[in-house]
Protein backbone atom coordinates (compact mmCIF):
# COMPACT_ATOMS: atom_id res chain seq x y z
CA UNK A 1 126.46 102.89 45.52
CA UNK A 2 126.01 106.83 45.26
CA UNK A 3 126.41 109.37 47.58
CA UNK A 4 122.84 109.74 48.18
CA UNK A 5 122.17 106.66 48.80
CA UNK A 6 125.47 105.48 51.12
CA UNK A 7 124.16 108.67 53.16
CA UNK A 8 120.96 107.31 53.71
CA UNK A 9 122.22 103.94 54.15
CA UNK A 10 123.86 105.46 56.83
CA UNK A 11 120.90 107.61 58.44
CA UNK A 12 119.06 104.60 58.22
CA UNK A 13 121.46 102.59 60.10
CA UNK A 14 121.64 105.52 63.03
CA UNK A 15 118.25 105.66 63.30
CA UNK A 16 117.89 102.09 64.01
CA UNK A 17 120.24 102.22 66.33
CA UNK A 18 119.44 105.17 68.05
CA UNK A 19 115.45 103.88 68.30
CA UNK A 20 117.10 100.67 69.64
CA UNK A 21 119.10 102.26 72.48
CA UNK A 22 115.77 104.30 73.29
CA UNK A 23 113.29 101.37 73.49
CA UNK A 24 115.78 99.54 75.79
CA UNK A 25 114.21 97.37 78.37
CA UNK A 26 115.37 97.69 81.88
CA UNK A 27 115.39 94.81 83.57
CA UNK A 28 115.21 93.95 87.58
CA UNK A 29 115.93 90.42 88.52
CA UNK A 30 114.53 90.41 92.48
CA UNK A 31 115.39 87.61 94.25
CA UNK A 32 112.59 86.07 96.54
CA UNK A 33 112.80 83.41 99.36
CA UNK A 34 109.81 81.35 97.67
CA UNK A 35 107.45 80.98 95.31
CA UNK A 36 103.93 81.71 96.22
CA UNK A 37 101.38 79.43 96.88
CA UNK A 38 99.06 81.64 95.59
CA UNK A 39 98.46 85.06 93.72
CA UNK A 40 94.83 85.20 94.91
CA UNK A 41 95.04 88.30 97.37
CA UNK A 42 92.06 87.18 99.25
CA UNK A 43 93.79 83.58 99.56
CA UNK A 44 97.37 84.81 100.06
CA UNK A 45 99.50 85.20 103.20
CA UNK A 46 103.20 85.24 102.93
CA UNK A 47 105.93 88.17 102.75
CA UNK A 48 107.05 86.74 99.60
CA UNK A 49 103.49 87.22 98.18
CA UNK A 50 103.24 90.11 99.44
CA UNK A 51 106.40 91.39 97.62
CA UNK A 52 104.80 90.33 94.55
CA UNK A 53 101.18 91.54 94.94
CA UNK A 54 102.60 94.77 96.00
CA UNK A 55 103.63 95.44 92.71
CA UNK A 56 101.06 94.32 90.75
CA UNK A 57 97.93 95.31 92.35
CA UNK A 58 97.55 98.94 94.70
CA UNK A 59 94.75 99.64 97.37
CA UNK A 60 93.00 102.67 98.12
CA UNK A 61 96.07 103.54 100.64
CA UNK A 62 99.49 102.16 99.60
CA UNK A 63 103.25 102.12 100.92
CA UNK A 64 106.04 104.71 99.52
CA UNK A 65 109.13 103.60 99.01
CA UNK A 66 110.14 104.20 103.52
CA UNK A 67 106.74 101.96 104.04
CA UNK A 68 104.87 104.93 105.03
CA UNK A 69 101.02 104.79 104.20
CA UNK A 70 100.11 107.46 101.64
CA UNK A 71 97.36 107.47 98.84
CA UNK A 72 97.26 104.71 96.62
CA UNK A 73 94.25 104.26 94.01
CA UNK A 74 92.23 107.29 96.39
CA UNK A 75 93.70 110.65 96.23
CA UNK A 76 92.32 111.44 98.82
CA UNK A 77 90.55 110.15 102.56
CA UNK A 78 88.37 112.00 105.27
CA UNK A 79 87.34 110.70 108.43
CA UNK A 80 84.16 111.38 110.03
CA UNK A 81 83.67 112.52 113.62
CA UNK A 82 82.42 109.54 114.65
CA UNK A 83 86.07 107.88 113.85
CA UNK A 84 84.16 105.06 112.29
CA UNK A 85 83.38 106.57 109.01
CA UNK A 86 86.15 107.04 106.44
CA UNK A 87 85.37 108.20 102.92
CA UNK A 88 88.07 107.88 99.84
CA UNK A 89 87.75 109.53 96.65
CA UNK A 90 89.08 107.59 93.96
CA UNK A 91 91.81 109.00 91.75
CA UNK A 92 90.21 110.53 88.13
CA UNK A 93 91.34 108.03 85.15
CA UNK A 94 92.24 105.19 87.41
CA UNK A 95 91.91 102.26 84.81
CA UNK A 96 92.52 98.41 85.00
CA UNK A 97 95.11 96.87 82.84
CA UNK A 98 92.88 95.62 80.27
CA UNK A 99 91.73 98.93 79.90
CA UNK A 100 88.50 99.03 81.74
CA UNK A 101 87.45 101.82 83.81
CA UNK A 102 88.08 101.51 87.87
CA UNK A 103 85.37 102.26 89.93
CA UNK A 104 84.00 102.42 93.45
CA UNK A 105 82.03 99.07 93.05
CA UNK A 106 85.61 97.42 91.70
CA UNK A 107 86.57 97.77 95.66
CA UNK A 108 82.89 96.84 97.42
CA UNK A 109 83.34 93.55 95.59
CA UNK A 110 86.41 92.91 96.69
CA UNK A 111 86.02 93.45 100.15
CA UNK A 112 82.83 91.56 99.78
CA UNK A 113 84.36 88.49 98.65
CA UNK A 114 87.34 88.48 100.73
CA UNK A 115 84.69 88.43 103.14
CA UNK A 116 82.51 85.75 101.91
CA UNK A 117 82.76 82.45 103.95
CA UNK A 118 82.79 80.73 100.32
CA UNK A 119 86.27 82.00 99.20
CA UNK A 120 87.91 80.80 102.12
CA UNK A 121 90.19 83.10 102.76
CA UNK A 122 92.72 82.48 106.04
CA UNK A 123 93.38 85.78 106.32
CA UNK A 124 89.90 87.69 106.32
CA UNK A 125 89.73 88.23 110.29
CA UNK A 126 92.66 90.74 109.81
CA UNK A 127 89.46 93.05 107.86
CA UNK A 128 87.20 92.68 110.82
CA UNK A 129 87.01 96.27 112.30
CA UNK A 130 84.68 96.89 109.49
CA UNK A 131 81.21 96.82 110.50
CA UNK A 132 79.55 93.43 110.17
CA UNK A 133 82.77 91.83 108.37
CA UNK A 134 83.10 88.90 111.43
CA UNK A 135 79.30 88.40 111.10
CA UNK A 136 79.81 87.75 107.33
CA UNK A 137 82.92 85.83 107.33
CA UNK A 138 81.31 83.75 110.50
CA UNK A 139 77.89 83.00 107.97
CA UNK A 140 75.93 84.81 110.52
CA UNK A 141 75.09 87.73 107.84
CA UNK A 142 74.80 88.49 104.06
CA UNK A 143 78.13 89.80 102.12
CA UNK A 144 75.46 93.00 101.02
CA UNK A 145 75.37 94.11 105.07
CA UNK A 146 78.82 94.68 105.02
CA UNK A 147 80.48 98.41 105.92
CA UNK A 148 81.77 99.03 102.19
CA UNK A 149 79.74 100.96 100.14
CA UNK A 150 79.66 102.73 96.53
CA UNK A 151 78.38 106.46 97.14
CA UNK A 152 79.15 106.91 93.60
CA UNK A 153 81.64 105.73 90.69
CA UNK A 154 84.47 107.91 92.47
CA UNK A 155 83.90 107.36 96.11
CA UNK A 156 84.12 104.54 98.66
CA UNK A 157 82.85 104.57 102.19
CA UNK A 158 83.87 102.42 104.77
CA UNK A 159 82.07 102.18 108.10
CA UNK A 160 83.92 100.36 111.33
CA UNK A 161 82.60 98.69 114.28
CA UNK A 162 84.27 100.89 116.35
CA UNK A 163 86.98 103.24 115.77
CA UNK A 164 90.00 101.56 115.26
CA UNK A 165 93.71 103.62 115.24
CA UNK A 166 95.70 101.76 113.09
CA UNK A 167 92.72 101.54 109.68
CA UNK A 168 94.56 103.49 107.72
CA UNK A 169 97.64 101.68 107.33
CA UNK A 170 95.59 98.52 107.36
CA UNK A 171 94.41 99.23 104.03
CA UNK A 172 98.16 98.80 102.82
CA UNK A 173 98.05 95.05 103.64
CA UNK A 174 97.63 92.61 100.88
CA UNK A 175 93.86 91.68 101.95
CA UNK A 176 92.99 95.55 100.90
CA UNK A 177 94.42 94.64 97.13
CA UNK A 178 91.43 94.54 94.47
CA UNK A 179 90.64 91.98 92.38
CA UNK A 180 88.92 92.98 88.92
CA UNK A 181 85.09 91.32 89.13
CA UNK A 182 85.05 90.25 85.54
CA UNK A 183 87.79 88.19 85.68
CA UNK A 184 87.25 86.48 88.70
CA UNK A 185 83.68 85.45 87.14
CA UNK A 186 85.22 84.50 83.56
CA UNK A 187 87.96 82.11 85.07
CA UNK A 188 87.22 81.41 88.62
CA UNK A 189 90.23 79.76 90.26
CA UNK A 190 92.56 80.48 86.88
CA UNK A 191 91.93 84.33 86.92
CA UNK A 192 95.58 84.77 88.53
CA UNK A 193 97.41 82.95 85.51
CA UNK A 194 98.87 84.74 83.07
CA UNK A 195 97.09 85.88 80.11
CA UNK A 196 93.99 85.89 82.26
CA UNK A 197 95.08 88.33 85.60
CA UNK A 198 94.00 91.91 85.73
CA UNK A 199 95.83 94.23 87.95
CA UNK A 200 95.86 97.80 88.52
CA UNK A 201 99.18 98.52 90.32
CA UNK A 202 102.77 99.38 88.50
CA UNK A 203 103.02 95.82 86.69
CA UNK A 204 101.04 92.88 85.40
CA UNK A 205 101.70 89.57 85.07
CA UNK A 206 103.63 88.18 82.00
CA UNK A 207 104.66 84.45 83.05
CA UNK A 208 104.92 82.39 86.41
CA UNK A 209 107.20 79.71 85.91
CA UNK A 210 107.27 77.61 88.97
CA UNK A 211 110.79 77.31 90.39
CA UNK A 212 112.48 79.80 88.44
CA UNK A 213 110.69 83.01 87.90
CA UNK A 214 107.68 85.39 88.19
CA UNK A 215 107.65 87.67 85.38
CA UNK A 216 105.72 91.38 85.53
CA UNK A 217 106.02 93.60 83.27
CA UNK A 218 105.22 97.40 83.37
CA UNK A 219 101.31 98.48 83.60
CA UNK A 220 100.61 101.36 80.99
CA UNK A 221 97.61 101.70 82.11
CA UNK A 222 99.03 102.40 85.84
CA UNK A 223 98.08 106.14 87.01
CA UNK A 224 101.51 106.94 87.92
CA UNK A 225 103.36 104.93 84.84
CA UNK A 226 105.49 108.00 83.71
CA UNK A 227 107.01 107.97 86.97
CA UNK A 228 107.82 103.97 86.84
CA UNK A 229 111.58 103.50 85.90
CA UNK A 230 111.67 99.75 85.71
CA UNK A 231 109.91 98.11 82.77
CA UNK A 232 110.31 94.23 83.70
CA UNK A 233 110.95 92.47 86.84
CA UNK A 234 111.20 89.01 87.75
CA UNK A 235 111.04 88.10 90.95
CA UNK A 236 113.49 84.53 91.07
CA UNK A 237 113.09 82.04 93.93
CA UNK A 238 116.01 81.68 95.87
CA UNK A 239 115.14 79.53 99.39
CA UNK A 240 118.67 78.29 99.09
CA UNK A 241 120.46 81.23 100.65
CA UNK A 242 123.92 80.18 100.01
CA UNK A 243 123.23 79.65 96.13
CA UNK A 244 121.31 83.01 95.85
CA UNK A 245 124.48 84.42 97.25
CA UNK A 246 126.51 83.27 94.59
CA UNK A 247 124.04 84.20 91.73
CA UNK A 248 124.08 87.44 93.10
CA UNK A 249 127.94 87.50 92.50
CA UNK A 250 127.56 86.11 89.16
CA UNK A 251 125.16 88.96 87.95
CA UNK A 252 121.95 87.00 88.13
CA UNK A 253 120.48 88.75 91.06
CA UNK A 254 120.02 92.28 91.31
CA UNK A 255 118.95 91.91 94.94
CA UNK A 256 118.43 89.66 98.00
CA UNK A 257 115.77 90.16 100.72
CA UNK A 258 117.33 87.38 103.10
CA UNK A 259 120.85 86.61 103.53
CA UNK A 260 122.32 83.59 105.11
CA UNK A 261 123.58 84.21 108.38
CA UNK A 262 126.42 82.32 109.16
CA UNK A 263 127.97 84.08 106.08
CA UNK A 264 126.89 87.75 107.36
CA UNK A 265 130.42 88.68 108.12
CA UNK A 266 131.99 87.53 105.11
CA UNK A 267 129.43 89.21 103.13
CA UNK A 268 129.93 92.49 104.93
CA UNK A 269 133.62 92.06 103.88
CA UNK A 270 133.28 90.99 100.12
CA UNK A 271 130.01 93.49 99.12
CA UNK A 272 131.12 95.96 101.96
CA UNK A 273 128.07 98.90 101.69
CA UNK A 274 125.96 96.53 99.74
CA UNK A 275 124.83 94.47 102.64
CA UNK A 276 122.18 96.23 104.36
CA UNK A 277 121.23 95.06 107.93
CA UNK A 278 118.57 96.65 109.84
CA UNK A 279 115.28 96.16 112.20
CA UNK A 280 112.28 94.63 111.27
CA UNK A 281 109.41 94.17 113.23
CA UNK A 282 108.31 90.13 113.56
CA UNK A 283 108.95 87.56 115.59
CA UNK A 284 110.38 84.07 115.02
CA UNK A 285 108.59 80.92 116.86
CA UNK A 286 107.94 77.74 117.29
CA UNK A 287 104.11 77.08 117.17
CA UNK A 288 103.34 74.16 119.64
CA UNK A 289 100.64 72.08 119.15
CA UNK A 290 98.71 72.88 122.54
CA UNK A 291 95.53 70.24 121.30
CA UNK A 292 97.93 67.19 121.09
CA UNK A 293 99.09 65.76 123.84
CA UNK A 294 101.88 65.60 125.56
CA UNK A 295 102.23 69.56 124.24
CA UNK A 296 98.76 69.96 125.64
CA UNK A 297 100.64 70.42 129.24
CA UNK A 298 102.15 73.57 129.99
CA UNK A 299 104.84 72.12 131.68
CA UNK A 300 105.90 70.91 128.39
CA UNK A 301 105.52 73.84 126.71
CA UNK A 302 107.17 75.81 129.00
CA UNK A 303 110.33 73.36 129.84
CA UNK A 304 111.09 73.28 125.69
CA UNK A 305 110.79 77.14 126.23
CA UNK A 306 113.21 77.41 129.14
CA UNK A 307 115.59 75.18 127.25
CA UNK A 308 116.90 77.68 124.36
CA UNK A 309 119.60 79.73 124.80
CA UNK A 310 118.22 82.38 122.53
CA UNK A 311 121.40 84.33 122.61
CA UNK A 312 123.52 81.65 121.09
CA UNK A 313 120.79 80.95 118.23
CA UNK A 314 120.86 84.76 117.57
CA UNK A 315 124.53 85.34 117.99
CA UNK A 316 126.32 82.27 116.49
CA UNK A 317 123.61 80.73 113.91
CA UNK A 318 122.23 83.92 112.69
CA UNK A 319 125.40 86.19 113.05
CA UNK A 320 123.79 89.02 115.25
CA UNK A 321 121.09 89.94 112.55
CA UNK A 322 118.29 88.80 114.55
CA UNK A 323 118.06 89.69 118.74
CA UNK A 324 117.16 87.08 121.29
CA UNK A 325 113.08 86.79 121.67
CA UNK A 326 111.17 87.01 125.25
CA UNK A 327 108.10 87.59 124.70
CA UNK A 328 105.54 87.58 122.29
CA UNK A 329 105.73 90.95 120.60
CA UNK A 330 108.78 92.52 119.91
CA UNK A 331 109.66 95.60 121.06
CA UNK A 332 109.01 99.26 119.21
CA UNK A 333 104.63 97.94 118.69
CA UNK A 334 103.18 100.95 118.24
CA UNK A 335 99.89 101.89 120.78
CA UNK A 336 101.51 99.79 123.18
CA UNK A 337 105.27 100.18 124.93
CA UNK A 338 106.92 97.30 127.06
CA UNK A 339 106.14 93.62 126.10
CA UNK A 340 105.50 91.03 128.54
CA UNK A 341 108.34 89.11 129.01
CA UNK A 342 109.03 85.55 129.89
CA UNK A 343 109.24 85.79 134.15
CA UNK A 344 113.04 83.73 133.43
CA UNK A 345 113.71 86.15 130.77
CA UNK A 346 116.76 87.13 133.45
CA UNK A 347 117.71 83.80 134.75
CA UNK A 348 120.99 82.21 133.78
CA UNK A 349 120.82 79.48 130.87
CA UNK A 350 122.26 76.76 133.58
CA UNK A 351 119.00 77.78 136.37
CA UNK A 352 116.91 77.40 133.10
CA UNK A 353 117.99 74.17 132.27
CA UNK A 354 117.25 73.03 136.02
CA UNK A 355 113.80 74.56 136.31
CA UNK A 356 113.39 72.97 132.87
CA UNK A 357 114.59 69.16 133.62
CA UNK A 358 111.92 69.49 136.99
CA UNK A 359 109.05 70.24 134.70
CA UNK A 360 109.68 67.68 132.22
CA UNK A 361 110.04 65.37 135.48
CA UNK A 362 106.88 66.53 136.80
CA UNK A 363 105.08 66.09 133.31
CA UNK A 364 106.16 62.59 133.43
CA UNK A 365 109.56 62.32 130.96
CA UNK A 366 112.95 61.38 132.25
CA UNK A 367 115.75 58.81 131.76
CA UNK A 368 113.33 56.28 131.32
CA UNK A 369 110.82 57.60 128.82
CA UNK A 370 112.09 60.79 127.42
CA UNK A 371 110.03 63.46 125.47
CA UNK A 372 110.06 62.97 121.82
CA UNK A 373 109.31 66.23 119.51
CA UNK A 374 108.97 66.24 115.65
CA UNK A 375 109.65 69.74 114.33
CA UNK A 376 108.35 70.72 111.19
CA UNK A 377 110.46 73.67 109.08
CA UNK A 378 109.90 75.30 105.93
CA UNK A 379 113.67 75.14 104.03
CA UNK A 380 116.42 77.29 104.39
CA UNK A 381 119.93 77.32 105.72
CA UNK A 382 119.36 79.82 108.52
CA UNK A 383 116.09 77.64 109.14
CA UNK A 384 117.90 74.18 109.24
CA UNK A 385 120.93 75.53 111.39
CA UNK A 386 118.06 77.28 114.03
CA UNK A 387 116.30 74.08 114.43
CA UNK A 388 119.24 71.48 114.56
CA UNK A 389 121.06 73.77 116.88
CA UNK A 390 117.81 74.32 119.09
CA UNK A 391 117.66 70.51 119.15
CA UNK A 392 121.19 70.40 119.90
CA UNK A 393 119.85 72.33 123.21
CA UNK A 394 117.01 70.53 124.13
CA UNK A 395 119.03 67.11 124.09
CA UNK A 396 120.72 68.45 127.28
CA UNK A 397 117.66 68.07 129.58
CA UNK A 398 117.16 64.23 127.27
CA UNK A 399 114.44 65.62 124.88
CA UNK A 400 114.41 63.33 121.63
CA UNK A 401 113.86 65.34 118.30
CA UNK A 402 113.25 64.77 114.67
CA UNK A 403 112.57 66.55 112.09
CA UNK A 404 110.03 67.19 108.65
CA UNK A 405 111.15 70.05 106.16
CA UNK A 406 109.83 71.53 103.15
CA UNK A 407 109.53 73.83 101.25
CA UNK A 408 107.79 77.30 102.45
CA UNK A 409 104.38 76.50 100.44
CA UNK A 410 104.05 73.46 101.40
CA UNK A 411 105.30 74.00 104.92
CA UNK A 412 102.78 77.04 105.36
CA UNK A 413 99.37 75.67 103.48
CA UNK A 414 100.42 72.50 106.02
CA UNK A 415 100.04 74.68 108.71
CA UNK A 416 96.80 76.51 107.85
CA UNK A 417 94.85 73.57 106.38
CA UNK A 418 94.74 72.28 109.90
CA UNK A 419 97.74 69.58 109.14
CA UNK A 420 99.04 67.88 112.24
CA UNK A 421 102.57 68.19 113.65
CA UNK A 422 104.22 68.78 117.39
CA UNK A 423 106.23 71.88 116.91
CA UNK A 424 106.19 74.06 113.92
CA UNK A 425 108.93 77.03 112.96
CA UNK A 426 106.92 80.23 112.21
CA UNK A 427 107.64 84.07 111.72
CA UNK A 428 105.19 86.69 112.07
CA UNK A 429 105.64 90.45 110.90
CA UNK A 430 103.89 92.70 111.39
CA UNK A 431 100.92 93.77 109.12
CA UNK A 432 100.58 97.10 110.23
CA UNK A 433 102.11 98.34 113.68
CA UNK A 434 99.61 97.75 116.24
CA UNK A 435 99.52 94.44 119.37
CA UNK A 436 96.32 93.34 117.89
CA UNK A 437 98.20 92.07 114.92
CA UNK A 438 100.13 89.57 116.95
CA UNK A 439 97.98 88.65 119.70
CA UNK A 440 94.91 87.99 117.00
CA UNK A 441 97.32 85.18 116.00
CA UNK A 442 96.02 83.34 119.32
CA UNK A 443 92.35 83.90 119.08
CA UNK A 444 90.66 80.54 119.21
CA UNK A 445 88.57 81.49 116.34
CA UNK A 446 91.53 82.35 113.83
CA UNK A 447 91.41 79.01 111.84
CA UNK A 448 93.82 80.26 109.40
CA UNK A 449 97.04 80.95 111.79
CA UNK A 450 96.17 79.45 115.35
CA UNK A 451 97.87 76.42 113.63
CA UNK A 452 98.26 75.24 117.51
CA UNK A 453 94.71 75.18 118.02
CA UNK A 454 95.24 77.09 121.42
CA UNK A 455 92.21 78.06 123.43
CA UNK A 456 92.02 79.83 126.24
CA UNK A 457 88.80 82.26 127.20
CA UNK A 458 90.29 84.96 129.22
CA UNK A 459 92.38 85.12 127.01
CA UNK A 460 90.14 85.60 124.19
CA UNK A 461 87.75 87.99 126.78
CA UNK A 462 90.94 89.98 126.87
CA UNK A 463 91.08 90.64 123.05
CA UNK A 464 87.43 91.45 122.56
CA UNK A 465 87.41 93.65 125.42
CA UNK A 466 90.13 95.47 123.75
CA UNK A 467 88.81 96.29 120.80
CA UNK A 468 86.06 98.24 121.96
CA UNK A 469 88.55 100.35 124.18
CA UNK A 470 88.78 103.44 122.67
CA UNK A 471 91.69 104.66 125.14
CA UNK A 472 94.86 104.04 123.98
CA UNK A 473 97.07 103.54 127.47
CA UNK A 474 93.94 101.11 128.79
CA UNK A 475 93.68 99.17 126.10
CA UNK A 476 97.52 98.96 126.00
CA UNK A 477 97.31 97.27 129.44
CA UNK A 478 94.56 95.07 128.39
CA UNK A 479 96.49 93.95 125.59
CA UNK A 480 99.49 93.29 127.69
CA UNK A 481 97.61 91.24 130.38
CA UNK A 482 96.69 88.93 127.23
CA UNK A 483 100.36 88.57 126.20
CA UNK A 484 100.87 87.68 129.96
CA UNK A 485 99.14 84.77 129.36
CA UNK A 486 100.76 83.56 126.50
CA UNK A 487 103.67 83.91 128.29
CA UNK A 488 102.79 81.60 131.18
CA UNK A 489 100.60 78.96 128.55
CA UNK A 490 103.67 79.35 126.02
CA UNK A 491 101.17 77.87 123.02
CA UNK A 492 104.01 79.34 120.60
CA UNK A 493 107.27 80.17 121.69
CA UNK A 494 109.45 83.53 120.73
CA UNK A 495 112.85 82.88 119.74
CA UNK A 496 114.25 85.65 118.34
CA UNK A 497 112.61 89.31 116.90
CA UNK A 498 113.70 89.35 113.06
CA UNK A 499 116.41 91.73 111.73
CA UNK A 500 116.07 92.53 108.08
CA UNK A 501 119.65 91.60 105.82
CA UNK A 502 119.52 92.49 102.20
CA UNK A 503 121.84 92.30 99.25
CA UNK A 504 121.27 95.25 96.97
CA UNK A 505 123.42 96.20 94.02
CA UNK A 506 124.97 99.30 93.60
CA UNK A 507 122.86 99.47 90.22
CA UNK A 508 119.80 99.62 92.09
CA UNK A 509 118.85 103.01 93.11
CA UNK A 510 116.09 104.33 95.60
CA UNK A 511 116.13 101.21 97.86
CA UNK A 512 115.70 102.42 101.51
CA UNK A 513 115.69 99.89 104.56
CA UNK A 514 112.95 99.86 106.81
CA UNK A 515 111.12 98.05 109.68
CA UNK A 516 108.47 96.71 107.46
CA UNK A 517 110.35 95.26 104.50
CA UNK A 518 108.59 97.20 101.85
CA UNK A 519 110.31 97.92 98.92
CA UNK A 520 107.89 98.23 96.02
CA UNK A 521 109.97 98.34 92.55
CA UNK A 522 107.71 101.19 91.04
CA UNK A 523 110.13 103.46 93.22
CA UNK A 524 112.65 102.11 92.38
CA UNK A 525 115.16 102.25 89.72
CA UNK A 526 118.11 100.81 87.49
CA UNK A 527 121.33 102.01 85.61
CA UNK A 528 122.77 99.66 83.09
C-alpha cells in the first residue's frame, strides 16, 4: 500500500472513530417500583406513572428538577383580579413529536376529555376548581361549557369556580399532561403504544415491554432538547426491593426510588453517600371497607386502629425511614398547620390494647367468635413485612387475619373498579401541597379512590363549604374539623407518613431530594 493511501487509511479509521465516540448514546437505566397500568394520562394514577409521564409529556406549568412549579409548555401566566381567571401564553415553536405544530386547542381538548364522563377517568375530580368541570364530569353539562378556552393559537384561558390557592401547582399533576387529538382519534385505546404515542415533553416512547422495561428515548422536537443530557432511559420494574438492590450493585440500575427497609442500615454502610433518605409528604393506610359489615361499625374500625403500635412498624420494619402516622394528613400541608390527631395518639400501646379489646367486645367479637380481617396488599417486601407484622399486633386482642397480594396494578385497578375486600394497604402523596388533596380522598362522590365507600354528610358539608372559603386560616379550620371526623369514623387508617429512600449512583448527576419525589431525567445527567 502507498503512503497516500496507508495515510488515508488511517484518517479514515480516526474519523470513524472519532464520529463514533461523538454519537455515543447515554444511557439511564431508572429503576421503578411497577409497571403502569396505564400510559393514558387521563386514565392514570400512580407515582410510578407519574415518573414516567413526567418525562414524556409537559403541561402548561411543570416541575424543575427541586419540584418547584415553573413554566412548562407556557412561558408565561397572568392572573386576573378576580383570582379566577388565569391566562398562559404558549411557548413560540412548541411542536409535538411527530412534528406537528402545538397549539392552544391541543390543551382545551385535553382538559375536555379528561373531563368527559365517557373516558372514565378516576382521577378527573382532582380538575374540578375549573368552572363547570364537576357539572361535566357528573353528565349534568356539555364538555364545550367547560372553563378552558382557545383565545388564540398561542394562548389558553382558564376560568375557576372560585379562586383556588394552590392552581398553579395543580397544573404540574399528571391530569394537566396533553394528549395529541389526532392520535387519540386514529387509535383510540392503542394511541399510548409505541409507534403510535405522541408526546411533547423531553422523551417519547420507543418500547414497553411488560415486566422488564419502558423504553423513551430523547424528543428532538422538545423546546428545551439542547439542554437534555440523557438520550435514552428505561425505566425497569423492580417491586422486588431486595433484587433491585442487588442489580443496582451489579451495574444494572442506575437508580432506585424505594429501598427496602429492613436493609436501610446496611445500605447506608455499603453505598455510604449514595443512599439518600429524606421527607416526603404522603401517608400510608389501611382503607377499611366502611359499606361491609362488620367494618361498617366504628367500633371496629377504631379497635383495629388502636391496635398498631405504629412506632414499632416505623422503627423496626421500615428502619426509621418512615415516622409513626396519627392522623390523616401528615404534617408540613401547606394552607393548613396542625393535623387532627387520633384523641389516643398519647396513650400507652398497653391502655390501647385495653380500650381496643372493650370495643371489639362491645361490637360483638371475643373468645368465642373472633373478628376475622382479609387484607389485601399490592407486593413488596416493606409491604409484606408491614402487614404480617401489623397482623402480628392485632392477634393480641384475638383478631383473625389473612391475607390477598398482588401486584401494584392489579392491586390498585382492584381498588378503583369498585372490587370488594375488608382492609386494603394504600399510600397517598400528595398531588400538590394543599388538605383538599387528602381529605377529597373521602368525599362520597370520589368513585375512583373512596375505595371504602365511606359516607358521611357533614363530612362532605365540611369540604364543600371549604372550597368556597376564600380565607385561608377559616378554611384551615374547616378543613380540620373534617379530618376530625375521620379521625373518630376511622374509614381509613394512618399508619405511618412516608419518608423518601433512594439509591442514586455517583454517575448520576443533578439528582436533588425533595418532599414530592420529582425527579424528571431531562435535568438530569450521566458520565460514563
Amino acid at each position: 500500500m502507498s503512503s497516500w493511501l496507508k495515510r488515508t487509511a488511517l484518517a479514515a479509521a480516526a474519523t470513524v472513530a472519532f464520529s463514533s465516540f461523538a454519537v455515543a448514546q447515554v444511557v439511564y437505566n431508572r429503576g421503578n417500583t411497577g409497571d403502569p397500568e396505564t400510559l393514558d394520562t387521563h386514565k392514570t394514577s400512580t407515582v410510578q406513572e407519574s415518573h414516567i409521564l413526567r418525562d414524556m409529556l409537559e403541561g402548561l406549568v411543570a416541575y424543575n428538577a427541586k419540584a418547584e412549579a415553573v413554566p412548562g409548555q407556557a412561558e408565561k401566566w397572568e392572573i386576573g383580579d378576580d383570582g379566577k381567571t388565569y391566562r398562559f401564553t404558549l411557548r413560540s415553536g412548541l411542536k409535538w413529536s411527530n412534528g406537528d405544530p402545538i397549539t392552544a386547542e391541543d390543551f382545551v381538548y385535553s382538559y375536555r376529555r379528561i373531563m368527559d364522563p365517557a373516558t372514565g377517568s378516576k382521577y378527573a375530580n382532582i380538575l374540578y376548581p375549573i368552572k363547570n368541570a364537576e357539572k361535566i364530569n357528573k353528565g349534568q353539562a356539555k364538555v364545550e361549557e367547560l372553563g378552558v378556552k382557545a383565545v388564540d393559537a398561542k394562548t389558553v384561558e382558564i376560568t375557576l369556580e372560585s379562586p383556588t390557592p394552590y392552581f398553579i401547582e395543580l397544573l404540574t399533576h399528571q391530569t394537566s399532561l396533553p394528549v395529541h387529538k389526532a392520535s387519540v382519534e386514529k387509535f383510540g385505546k392503542d394511541f399510548v403504544k409505541p409507534g403510535n404515542m405522541v408526546s411533547n415533553g423531553a422523551y417519547k416512547l420507543a418500547e414497553f415491554a411488560p415486566n422488564s422495561h419502558i423504553k423513551l428515548v430523547k424528543n428532538e422536537n422538545y423546546w428545551d432538547a439542547k439542554n437534555v443530557k440523557i438520550d435514552t432511559v428505561n425505566f425497569i420494574p423492580h417491586p422486588d426491593l431486595a433484587a433491585g438492590v442487588r442489580r443496582y450493585e451489579a451495574g444494572e440500575l442506575d437508580s432506585m426510588d424505594e429501598l427496602p427497609a429492613d436493609q436501610i442500615k446496611a445500605l447506608k454502610e455499603r453505598f455510604k453517600e449514595q443512599v439518600r433518605l429524606g421527607p416526603y409528604l404522603g401517608t400510608w393506610f389501611f382503607i377499611v371497607n366502611s359499606s361491609k359489615a362488620p367494618f361498617n361499625d366504628v367500633k371496629v374500625r377504631q379497635a383495629l386502629s388502636m391496635l398498631i403500635d405504629r412506632e414499632f412498624v416505623a422503627e423496626q420494619i421500615w428502619g426509621q425511614t418512615m415516622q409513626p402516622g396519627y392522623s390523616f394528613m401528615p404534617p408540613g400541608v401547606g394552607n393548613y398547620g396542625e393535623p387532627a390527631y387520633m384523641s389516643y395518639k398519647d396513650q400507652s400501646p398497653i391502655d390501647r390494647e385495653e380500650a381496643a379489646k372493650k370495643l371489639l367486645t362491645e361490637a360483638g367479637f371475643g373468645p368465642g367468635k373472633p373478628l376475622k380481617v382479609e387484607v389485601r396488599y399490592n407486593t413488596t417486601d416493606n409491604n409484606r413485612n408491614s402487614v404480617i407484622a401489623i397482623a402480628e399486633q392485632w392477634k393480641q386482642a384475638g383478631v383473625e387475619t389473612s391475607f390477598i397480594n398482588t401486584d401494584g396494578k392489579t392491586h390498585f385497578a382492584h381498588l378503583r373498579d369498585g372490587g370488594d375486600f375488608d382492609v386494603a394497604r394504600y399510600g397517598w402523596i400528595a398531588d400538590v401541597n394543599d388538605p383538599s388533596n387528602f381529605l377529597f380522598l373521602l368525599k362520597s362522590d370520589n368513585k375512583g379512590f373512596n375505595a371504602g365507600k365511606y359516607n358521611n354528610p357533614q363530612f362532605d358539608k365540611l369540604l364543600d363549604q371549604a372550597a368556597t372559603e376564600l380565607d385561608l386560616k377559616k378554611r384551615a379550620d374547616i378543613m380540620r374539623q373534617a379530618e376530625a371526623i375521620a379521625m373518630k369514623d376511622m374509614p381509613w387508617i394512618p399508619i405511618m407518613y412516608y419518608g423518601k429512600s433512594n439509591l442514586i449512583s455517583p454517575k448520576i448527576q443533578g439528582f436533588v431530594q425533595n418532599t414530592r419525589g420529582v425527579y424528571p431525567s431531562r435535568f438530569l445527567s450521566k458520565t460514563q
